[in-house]
PDB file of N, CA and C in Angstrom:
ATOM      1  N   UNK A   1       0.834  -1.181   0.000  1.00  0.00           N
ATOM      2  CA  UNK A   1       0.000   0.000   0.000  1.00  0.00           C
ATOM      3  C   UNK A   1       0.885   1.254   0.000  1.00  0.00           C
ATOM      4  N   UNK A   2       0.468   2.346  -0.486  1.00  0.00           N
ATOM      5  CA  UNK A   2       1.282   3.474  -1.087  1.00  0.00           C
ATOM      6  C   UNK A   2       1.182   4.399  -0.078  1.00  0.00           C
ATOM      7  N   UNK A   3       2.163   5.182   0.900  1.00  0.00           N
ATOM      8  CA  UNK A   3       1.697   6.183   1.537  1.00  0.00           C
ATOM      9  C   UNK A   3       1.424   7.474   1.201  1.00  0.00           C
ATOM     10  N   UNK A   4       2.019   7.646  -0.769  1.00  0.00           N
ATOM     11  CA  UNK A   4       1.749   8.673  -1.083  1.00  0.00           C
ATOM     12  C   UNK A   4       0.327   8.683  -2.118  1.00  0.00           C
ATOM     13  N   UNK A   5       0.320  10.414  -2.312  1.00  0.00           N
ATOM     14  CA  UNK A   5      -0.927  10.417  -3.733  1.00  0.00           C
ATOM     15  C   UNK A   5       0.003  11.225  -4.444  1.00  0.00           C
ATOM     16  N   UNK A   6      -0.688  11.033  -5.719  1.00  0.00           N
ATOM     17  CA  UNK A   6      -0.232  12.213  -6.735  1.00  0.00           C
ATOM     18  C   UNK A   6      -1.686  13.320  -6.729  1.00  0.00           C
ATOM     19  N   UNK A   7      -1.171  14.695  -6.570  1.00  0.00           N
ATOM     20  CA  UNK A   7      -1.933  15.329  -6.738  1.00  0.00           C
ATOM     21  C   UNK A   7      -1.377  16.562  -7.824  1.00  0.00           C
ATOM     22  N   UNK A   8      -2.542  16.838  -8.251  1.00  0.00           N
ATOM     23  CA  UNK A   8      -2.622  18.527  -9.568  1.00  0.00           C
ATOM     24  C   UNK A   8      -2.301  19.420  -8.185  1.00  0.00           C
ATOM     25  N   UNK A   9      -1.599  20.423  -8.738  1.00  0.00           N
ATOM     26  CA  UNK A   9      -1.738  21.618  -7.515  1.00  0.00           C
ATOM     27  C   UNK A   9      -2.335  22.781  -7.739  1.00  0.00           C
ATOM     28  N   UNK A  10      -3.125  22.315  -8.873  1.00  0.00           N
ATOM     29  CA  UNK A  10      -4.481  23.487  -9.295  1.00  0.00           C
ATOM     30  C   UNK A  10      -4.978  22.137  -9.753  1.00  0.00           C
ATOM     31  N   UNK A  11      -6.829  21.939  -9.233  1.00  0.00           N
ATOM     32  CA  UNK A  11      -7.315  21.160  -9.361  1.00  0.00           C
ATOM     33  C   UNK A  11      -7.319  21.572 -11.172  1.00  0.00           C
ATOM     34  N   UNK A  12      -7.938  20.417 -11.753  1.00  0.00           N
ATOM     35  CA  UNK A  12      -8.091  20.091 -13.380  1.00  0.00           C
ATOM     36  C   UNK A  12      -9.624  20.768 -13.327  1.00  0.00           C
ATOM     37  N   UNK A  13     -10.105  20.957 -12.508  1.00  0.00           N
ATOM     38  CA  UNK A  13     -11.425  21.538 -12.569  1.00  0.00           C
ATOM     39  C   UNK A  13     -11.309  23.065 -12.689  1.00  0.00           C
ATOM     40  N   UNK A  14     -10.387  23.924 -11.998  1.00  0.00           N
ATOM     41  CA  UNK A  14      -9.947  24.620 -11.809  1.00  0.00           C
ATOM     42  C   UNK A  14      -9.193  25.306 -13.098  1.00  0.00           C
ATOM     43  N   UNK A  15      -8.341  24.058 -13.607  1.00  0.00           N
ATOM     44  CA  UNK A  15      -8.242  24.792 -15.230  1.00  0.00           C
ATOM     45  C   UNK A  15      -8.520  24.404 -16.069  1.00  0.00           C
ATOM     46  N   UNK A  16      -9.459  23.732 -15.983  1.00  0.00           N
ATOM     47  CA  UNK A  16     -10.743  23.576 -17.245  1.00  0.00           C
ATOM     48  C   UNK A  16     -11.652  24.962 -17.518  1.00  0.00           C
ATOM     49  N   UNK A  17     -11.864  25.396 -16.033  1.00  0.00           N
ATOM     50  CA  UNK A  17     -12.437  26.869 -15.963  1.00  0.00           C
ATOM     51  C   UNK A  17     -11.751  27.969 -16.507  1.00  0.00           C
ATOM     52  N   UNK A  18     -10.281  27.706 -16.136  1.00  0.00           N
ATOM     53  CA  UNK A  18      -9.377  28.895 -16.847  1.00  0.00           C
ATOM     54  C   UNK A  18      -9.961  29.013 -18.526  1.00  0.00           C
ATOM     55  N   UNK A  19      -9.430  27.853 -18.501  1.00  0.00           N
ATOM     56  CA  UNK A  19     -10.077  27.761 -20.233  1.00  0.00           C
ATOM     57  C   UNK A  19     -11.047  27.761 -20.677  1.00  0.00           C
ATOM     58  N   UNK A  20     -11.809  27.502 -20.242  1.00  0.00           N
ATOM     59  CA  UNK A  20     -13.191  28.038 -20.402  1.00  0.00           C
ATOM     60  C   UNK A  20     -13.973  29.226 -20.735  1.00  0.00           C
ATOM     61  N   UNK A  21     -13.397  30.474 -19.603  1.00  0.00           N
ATOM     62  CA  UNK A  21     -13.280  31.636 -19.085  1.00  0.00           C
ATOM     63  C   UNK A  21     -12.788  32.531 -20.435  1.00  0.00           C
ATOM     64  N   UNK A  22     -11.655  31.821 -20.995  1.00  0.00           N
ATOM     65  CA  UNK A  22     -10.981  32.426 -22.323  1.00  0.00           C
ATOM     66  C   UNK A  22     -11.436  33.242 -23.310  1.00  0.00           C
ATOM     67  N   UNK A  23     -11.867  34.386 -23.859  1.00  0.00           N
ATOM     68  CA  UNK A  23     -12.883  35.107 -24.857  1.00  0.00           C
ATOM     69  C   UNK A  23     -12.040  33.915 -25.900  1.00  0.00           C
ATOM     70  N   UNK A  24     -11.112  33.494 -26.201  1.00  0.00           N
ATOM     71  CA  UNK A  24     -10.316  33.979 -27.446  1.00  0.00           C
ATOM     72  C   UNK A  24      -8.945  32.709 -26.959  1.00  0.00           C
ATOM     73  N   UNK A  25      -9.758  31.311 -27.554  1.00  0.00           N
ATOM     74  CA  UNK A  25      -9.088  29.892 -27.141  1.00  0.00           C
ATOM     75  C   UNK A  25      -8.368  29.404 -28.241  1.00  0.00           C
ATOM     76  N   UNK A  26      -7.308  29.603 -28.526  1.00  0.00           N
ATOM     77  CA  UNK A  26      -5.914  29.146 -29.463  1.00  0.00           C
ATOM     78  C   UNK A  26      -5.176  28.561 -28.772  1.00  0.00           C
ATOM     79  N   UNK A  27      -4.661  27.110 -29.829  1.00  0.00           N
ATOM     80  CA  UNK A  27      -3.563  25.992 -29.272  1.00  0.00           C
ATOM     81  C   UNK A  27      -2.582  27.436 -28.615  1.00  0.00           C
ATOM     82  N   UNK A  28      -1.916  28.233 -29.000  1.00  0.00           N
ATOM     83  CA  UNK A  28      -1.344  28.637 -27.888  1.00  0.00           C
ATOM     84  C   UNK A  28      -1.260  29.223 -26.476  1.00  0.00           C
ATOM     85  N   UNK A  29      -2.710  29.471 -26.603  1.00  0.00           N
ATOM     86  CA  UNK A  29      -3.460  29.742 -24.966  1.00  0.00           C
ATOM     87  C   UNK A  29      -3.447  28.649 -24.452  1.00  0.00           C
ATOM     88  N   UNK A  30      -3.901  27.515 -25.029  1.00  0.00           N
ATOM     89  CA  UNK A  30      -4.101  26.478 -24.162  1.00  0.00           C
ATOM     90  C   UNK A  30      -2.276  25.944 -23.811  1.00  0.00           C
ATOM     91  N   UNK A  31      -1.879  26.057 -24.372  1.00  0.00           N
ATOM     92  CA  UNK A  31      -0.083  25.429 -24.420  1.00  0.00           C
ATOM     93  C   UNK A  31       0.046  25.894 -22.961  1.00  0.00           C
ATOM     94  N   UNK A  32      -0.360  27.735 -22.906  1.00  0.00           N
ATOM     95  CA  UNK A  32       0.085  28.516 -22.358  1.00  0.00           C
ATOM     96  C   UNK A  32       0.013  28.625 -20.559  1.00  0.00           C
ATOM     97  N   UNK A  33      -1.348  28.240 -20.637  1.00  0.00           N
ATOM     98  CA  UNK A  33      -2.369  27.622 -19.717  1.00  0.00           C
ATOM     99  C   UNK A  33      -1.541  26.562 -18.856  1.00  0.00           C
ATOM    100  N   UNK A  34      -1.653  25.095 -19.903  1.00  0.00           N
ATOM    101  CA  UNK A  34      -0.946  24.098 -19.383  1.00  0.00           C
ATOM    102  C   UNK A  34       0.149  24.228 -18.919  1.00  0.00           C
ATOM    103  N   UNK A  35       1.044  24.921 -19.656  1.00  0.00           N
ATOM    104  CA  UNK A  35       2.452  24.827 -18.594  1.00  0.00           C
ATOM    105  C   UNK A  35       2.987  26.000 -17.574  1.00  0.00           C
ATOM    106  N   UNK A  36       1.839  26.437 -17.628  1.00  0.00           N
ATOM    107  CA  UNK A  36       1.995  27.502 -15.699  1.00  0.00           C
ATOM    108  C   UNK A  36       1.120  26.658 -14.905  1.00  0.00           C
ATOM    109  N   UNK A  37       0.138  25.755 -15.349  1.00  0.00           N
ATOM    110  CA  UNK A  37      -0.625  25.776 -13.960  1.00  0.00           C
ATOM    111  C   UNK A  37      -0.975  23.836 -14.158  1.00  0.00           C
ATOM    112  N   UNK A  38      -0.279  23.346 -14.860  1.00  0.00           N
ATOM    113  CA  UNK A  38      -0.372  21.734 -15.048  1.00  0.00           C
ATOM    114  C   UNK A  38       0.739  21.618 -14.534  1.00  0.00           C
ATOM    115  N   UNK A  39       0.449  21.530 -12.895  1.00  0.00           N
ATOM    116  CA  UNK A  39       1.631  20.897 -12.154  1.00  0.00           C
ATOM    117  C   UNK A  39       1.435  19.589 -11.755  1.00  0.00           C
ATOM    118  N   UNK A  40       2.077  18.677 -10.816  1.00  0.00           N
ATOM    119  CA  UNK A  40       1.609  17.515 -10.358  1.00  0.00           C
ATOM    120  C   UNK A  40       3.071  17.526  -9.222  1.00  0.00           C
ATOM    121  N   UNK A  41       1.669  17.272  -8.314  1.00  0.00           N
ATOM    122  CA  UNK A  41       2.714  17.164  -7.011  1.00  0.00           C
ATOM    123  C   UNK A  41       2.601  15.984  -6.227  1.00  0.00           C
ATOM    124  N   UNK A  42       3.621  15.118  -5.327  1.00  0.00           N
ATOM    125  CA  UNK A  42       3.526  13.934  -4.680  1.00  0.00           C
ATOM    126  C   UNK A  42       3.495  14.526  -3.582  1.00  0.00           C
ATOM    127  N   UNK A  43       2.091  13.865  -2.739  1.00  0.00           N
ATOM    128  CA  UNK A  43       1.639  14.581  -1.682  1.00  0.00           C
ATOM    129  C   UNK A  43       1.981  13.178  -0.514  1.00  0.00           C
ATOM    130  N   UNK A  44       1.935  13.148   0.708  1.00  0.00           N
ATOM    131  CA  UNK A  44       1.506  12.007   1.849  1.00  0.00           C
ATOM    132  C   UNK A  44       0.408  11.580   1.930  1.00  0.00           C
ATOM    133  N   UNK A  45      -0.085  10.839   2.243  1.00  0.00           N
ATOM    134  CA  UNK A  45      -1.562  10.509   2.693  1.00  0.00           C
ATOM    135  C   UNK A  45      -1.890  11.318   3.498  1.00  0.00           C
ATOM    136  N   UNK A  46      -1.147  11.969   4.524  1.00  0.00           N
ATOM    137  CA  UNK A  46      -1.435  12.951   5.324  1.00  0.00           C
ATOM    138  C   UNK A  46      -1.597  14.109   5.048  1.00  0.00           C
ATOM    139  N   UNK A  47      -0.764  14.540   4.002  1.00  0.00           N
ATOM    140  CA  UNK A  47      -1.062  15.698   3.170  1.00  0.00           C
ATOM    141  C   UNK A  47      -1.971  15.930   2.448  1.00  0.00           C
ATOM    142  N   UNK A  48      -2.172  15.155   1.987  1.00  0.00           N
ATOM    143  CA  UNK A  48      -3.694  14.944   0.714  1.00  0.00           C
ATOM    144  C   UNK A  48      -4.899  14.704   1.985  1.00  0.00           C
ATOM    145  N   UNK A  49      -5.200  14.622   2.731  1.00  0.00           N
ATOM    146  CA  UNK A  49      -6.207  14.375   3.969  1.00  0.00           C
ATOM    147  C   UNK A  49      -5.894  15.722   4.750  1.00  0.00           C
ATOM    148  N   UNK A  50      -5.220  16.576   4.709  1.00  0.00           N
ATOM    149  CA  UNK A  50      -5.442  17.703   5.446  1.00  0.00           C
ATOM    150  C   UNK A  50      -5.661  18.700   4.486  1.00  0.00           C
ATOM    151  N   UNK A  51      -5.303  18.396   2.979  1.00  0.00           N
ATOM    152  CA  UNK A  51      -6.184  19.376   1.792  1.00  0.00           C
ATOM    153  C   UNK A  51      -7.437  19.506   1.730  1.00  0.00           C
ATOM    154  N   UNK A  52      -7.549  17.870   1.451  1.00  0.00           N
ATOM    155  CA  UNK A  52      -9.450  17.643   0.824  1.00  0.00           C
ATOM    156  C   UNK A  52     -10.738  18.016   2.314  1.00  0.00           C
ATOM    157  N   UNK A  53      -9.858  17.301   3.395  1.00  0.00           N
ATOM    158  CA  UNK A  53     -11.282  17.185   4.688  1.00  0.00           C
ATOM    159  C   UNK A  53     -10.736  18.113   5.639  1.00  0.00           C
ATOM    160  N   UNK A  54      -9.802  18.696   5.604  1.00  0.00           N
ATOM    161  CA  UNK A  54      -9.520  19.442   6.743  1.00  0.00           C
ATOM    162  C   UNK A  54      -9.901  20.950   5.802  1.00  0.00           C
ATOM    163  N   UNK A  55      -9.474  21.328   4.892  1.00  0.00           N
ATOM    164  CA  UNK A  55      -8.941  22.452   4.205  1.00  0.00           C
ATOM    165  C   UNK A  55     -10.338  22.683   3.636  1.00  0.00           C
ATOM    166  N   UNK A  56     -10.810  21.664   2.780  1.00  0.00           N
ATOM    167  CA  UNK A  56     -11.822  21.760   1.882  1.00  0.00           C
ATOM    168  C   UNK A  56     -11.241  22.208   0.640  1.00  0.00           C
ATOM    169  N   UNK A  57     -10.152  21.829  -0.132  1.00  0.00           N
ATOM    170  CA  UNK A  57      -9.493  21.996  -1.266  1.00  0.00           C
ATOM    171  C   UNK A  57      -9.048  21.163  -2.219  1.00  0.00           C
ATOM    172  N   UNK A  58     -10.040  20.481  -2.232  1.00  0.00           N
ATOM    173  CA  UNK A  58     -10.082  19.098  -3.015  1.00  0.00           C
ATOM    174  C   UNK A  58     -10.394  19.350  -4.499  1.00  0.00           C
ATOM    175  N   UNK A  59     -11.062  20.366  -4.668  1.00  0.00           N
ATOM    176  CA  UNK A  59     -11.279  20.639  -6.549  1.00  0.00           C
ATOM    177  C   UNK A  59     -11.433  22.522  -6.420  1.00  0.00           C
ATOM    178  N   UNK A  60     -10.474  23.088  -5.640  1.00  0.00           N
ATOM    179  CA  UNK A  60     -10.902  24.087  -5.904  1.00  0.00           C
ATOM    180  C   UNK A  60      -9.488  25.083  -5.366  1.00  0.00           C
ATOM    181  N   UNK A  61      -9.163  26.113  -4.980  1.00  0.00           N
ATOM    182  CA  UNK A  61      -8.249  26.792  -4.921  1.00  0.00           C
ATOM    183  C   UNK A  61      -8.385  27.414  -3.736  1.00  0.00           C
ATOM    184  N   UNK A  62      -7.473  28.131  -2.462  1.00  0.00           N
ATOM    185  CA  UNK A  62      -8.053  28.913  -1.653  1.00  0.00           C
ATOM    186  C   UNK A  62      -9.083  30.537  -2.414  1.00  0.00           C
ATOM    187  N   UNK A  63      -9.625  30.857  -1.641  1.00  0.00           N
ATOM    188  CA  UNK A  63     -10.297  31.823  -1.515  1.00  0.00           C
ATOM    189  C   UNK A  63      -9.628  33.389  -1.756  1.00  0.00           C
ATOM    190  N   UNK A  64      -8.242  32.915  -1.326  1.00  0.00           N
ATOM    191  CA  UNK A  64      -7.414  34.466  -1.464  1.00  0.00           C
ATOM    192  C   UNK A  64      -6.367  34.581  -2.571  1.00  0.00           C
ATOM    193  N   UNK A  65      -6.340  33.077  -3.319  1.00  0.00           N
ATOM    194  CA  UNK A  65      -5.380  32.799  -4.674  1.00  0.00           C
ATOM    195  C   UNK A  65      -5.181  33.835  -5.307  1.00  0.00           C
ATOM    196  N   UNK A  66      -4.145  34.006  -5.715  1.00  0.00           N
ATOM    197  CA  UNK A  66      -3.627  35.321  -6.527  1.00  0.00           C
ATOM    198  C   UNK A  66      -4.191  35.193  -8.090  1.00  0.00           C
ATOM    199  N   UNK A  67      -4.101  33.930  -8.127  1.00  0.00           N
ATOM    200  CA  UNK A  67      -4.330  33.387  -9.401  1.00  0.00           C
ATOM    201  C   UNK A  67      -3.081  32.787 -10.529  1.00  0.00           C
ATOM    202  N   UNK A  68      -1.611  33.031 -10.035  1.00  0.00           N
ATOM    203  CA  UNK A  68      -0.926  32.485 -10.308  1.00  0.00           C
ATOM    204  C   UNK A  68       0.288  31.719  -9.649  1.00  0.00           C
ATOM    205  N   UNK A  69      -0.053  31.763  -8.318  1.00  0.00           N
ATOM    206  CA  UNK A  69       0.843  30.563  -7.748  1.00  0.00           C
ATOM    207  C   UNK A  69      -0.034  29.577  -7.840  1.00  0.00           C
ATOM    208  N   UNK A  70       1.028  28.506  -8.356  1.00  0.00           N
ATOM    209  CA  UNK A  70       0.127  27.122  -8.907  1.00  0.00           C
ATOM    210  C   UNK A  70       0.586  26.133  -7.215  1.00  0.00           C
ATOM    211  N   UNK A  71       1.426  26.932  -6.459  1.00  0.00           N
ATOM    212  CA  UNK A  71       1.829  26.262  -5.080  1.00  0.00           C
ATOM    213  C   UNK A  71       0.737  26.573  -3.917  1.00  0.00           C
ATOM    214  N   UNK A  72       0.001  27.186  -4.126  1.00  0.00           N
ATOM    215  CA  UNK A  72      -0.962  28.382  -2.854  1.00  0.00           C
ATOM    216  C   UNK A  72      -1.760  26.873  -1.938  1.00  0.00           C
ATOM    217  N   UNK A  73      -2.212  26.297  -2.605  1.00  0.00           N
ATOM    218  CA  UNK A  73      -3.213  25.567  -1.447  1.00  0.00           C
ATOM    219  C   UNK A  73      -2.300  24.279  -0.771  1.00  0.00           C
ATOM    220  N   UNK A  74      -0.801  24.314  -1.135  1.00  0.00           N
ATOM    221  CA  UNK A  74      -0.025  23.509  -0.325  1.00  0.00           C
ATOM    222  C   UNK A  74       0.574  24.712   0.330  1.00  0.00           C
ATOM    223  N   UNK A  75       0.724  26.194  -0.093  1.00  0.00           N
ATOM    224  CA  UNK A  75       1.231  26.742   1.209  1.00  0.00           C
ATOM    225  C   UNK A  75       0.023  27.507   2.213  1.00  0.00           C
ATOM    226  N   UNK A  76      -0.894  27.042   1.928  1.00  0.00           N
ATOM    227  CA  UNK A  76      -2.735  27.402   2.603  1.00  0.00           C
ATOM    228  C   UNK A  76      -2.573  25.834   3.610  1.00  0.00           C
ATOM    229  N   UNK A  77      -2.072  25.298   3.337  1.00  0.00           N
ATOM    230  CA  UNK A  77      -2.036  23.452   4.382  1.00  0.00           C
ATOM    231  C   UNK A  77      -0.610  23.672   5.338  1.00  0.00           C
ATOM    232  N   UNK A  78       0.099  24.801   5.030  1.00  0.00           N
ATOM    233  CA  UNK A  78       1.445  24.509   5.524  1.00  0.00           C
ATOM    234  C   UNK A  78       2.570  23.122   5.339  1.00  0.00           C
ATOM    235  N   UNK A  79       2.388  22.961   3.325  1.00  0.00           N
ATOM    236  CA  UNK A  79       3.181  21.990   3.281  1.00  0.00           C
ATOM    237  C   UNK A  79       4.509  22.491   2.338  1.00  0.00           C
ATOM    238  N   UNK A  80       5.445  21.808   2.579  1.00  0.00           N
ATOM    239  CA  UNK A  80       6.660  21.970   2.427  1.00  0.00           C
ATOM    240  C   UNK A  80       6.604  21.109   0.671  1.00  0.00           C
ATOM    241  N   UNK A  81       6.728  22.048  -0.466  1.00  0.00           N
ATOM    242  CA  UNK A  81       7.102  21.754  -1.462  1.00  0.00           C
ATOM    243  C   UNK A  81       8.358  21.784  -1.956  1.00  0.00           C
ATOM    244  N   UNK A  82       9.189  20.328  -2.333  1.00  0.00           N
ATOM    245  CA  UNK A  82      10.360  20.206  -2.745  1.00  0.00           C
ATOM    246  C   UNK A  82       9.976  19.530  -4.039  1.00  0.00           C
ATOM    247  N   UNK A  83      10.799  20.871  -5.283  1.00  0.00           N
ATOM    248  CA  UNK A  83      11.079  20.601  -6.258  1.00  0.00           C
ATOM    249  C   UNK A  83      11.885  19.592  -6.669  1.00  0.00           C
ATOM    250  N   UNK A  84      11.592  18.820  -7.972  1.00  0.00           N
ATOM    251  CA  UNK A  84      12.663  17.718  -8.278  1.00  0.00           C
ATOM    252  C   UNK A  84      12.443  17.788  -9.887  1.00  0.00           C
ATOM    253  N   UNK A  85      13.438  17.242 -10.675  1.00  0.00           N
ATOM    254  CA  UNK A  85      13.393  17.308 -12.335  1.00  0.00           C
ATOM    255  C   UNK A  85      12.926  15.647 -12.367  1.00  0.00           C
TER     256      UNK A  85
END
């Protein structure tokens, strides 16, 4: 059994809406889209359980999101994101 999840760190619901939202949707908006905010992060079981039921951030973003940190609702949980290639 796995102690981790993989999680989006902007739900896919979240930028489905971006795109959505778009007046004016060209393969390069969408390119553009995807690679600021199509992240994927390896969370704990503990981490991913203090997003979704503690936080309530399971398909959605905090409330005070800037709109472009794609990191905000792991630093809204107080979790420690380490980058890797």
């Amino acid at each position: 059994m796995s102690t981790t999840d993989n999680d989006h760190a902007i739900p896919v619901k979240v930028i489905i809406k971006m795109l959505m939202d778009k007046p004016s949707l060209s393969e390069k908006v969408i390119i553009e889209i995807l690679r600021q905010f199509y992240v994927s992060v390896t969370v704990t079981k503990y981490e991913h359980t203090v997003l979704l039921k503690n936080l309530g951030l399971a398909s959605k973003m905090p409330n005070d999101w800037n709109g472009i940190d794609p990191l905000a609702r792991y630093k809204k949980a107080g979790i420690q994101v380490i980058e890797t290639t």
